[in-house]
Protein backbone atom coordinates (compact mmCIF):
# COMPACT_ATOMS: atom_id res chain seq x y z
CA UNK A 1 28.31 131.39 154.57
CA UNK A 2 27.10 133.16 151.76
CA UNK A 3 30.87 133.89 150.28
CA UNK A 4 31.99 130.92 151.33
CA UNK A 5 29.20 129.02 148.81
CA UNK A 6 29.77 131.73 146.37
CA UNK A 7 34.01 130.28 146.10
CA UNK A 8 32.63 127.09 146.59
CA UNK A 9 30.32 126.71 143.33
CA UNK A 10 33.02 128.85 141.49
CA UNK A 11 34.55 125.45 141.40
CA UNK A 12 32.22 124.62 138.86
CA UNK A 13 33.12 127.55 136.79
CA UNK A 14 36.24 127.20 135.50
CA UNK A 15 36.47 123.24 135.70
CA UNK A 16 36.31 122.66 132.10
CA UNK A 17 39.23 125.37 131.59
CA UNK A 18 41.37 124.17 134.32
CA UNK A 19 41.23 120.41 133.27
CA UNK A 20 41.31 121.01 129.79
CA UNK A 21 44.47 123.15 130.42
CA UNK A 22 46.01 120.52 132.96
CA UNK A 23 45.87 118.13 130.39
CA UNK A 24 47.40 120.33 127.59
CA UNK A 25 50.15 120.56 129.89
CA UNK A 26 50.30 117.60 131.20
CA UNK A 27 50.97 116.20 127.57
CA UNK A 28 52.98 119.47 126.57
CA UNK A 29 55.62 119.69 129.16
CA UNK A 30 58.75 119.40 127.75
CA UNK A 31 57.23 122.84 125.97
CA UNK A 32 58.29 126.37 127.81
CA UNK A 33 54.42 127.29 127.06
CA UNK A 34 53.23 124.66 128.67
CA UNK A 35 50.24 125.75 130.64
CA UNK A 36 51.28 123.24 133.37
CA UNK A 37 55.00 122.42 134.59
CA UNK A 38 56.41 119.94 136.59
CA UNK A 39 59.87 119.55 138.17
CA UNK A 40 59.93 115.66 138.53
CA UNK A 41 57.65 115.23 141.44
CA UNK A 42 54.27 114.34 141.52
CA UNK A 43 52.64 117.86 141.41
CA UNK A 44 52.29 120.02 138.75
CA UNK A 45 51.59 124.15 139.03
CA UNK A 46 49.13 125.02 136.05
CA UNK A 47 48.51 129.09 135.34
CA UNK A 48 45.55 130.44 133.10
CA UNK A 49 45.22 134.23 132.21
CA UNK A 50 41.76 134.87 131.71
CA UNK A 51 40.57 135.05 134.73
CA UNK A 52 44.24 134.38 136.60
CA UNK A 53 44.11 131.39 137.95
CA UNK A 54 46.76 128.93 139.76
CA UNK A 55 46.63 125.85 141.07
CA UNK A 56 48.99 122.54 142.12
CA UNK A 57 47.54 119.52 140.58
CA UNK A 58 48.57 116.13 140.87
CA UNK A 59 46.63 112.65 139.52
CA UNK A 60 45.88 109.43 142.06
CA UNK A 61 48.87 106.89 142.39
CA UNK A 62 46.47 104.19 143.07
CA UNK A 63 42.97 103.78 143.20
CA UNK A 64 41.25 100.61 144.51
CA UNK A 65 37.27 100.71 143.44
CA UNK A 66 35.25 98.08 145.67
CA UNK A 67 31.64 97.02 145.66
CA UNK A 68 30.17 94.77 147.95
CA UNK A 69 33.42 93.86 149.36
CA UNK A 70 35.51 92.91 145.92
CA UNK A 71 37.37 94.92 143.89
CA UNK A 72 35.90 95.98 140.88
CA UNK A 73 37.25 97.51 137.42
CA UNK A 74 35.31 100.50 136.83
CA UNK A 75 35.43 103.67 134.23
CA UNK A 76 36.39 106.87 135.73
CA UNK A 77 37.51 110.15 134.19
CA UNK A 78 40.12 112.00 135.30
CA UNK A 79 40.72 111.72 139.55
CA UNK A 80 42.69 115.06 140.66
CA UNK A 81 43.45 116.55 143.98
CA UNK A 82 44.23 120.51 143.90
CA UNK A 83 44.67 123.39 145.68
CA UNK A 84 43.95 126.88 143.46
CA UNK A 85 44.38 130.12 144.19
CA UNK A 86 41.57 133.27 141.88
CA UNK A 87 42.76 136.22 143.15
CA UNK A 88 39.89 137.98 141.74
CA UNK A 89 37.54 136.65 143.68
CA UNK A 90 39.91 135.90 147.00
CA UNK A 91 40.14 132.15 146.55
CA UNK A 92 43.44 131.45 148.08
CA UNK A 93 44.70 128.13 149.19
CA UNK A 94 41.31 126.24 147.99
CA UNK A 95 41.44 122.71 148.04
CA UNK A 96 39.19 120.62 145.55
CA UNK A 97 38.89 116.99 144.83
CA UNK A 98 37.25 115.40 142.13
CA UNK A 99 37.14 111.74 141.84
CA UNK A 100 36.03 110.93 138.01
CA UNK A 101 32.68 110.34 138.86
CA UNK A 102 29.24 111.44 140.90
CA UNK A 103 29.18 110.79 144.33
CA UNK A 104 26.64 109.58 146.02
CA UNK A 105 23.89 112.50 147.04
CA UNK A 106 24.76 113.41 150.26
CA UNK A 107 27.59 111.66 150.43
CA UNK A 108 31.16 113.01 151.87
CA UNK A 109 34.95 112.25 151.47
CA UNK A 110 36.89 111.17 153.74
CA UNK A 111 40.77 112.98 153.43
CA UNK A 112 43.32 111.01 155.76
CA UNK A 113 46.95 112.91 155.66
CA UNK A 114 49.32 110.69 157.26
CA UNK A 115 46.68 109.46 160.12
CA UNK A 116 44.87 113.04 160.06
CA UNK A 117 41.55 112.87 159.19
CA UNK A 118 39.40 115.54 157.61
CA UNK A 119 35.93 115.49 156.02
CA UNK A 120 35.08 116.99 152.84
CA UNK A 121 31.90 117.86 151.38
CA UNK A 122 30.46 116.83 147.68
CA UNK A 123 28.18 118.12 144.99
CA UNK A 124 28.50 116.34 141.62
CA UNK A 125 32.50 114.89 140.69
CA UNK A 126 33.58 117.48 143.30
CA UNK A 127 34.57 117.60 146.83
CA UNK A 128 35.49 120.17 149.06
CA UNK A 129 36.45 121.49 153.12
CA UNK A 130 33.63 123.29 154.50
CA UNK A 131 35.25 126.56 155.25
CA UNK A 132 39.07 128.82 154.28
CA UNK A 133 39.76 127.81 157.73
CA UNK A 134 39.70 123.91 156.37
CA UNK A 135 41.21 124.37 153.79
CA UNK A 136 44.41 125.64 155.46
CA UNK A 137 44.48 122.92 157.97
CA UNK A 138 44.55 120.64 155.21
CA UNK A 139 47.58 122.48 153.13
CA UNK A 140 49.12 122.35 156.57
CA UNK A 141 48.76 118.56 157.15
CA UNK A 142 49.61 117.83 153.21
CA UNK A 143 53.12 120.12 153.69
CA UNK A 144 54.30 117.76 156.48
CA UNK A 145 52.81 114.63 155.10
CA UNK A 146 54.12 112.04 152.45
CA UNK A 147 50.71 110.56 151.26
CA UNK A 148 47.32 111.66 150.89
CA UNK A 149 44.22 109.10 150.95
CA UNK A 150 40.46 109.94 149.76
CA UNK A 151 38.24 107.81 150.10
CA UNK A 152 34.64 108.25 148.59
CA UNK A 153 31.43 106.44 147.64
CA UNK A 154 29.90 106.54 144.14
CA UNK A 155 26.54 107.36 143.09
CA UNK A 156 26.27 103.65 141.59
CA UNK A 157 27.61 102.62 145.23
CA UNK A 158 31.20 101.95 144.55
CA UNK A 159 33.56 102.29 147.52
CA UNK A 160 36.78 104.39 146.02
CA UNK A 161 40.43 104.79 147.59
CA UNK A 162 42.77 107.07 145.72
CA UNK A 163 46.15 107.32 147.08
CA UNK A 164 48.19 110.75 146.02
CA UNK A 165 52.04 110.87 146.93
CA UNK A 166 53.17 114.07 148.37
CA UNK A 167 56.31 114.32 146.94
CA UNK A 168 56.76 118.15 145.93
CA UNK A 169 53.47 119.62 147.07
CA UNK A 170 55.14 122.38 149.00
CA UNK A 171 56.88 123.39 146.01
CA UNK A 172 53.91 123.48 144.03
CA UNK A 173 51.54 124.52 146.38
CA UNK A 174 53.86 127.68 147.07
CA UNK A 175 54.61 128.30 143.16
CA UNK A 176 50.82 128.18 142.35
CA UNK A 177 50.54 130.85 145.33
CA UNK A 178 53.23 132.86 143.89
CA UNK A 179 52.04 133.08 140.65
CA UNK A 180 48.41 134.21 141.47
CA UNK A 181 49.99 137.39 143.84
């Protein structure tokens, strides 16, 4: 478990870079440079040098925010679903959510792929499988699926759904992969 907690928090470490970089790219991508690239789908493959890092990114379609039973308009930063790859430290096939906000403490997320369920765990904005093993079943399911759902509770108890489309996450999930080799 120890390793496994060790890739877990390394989340943390290179959040800042990786969205800060995402959305360079995401506002650069006509540029050849561009940190991130997308070929017209809904997933982007994003690259940083220092320490190599890849990853396929993509931002919610929809998000419904509820409290008490009625939707609410509510601030949120930036809701991504990912899957990175740090060869330097073995991460490969990682999947990480973060939903633009704290969850609640001891909260989790639920991940439904097409009618598959999975449960992911949170600490802070981010959520996570339990284990290498989970995260491949979930890169399996998201492969042969069309649409991803998370749904989450807030620390300030607001029920979140964020809908992601699936539309090119092979392709990106397999050039992030590539990249990091």
């Amino acid at each position: 478990m120890g390793s496994l907690v060790m890739s877990r928090y390394a989340i943390g470490a290179c959040v800042g870079a990786m969205l800060g970089i995402w959305a360079q790219g995401a506002s650069a991508q006509e540029q050849s440079s561009a940190p991130c690239s997308n070929q017209v789908t809904d997933w982007s493959v994003c690259v940083a040098e220092q320490p190599k890092e890849c990853w396929a990114v993509s931002t919610a379609k929809e998000s419904v925010n509820t409290k008490e039973g009625r939707v609410v308009a509510v601030r949120r930063s930036d809701i991504l679903f990912m899957v990175f790859f740090r060869p330097e430290v073995g991460v490969k096939g990682q999947v990480g959510f973060t939903g633009g906000y704290p969850f609640a403490s001891g909260s989790t997320v639920n991940l439904s792929v097409d009618g598959n369920s999975f449960e992911l765990f949170t600490e802070g904005e981010w959520a996570w499988p339990a284990s290498a093993a989970d995260d491949s079943k979930i890169v399996t399911a998201m492969k042969r699926g069309t649409k991803a759902t998370l749904s989450a509770q807030s620390s300030r108890g607001t029920k979140t759904q964020d809908s992601f489309s699936l539309l090119g996450f092979t392709a990106a999930v397999e050039g992030a992969e590539q990249r990091c080799e």
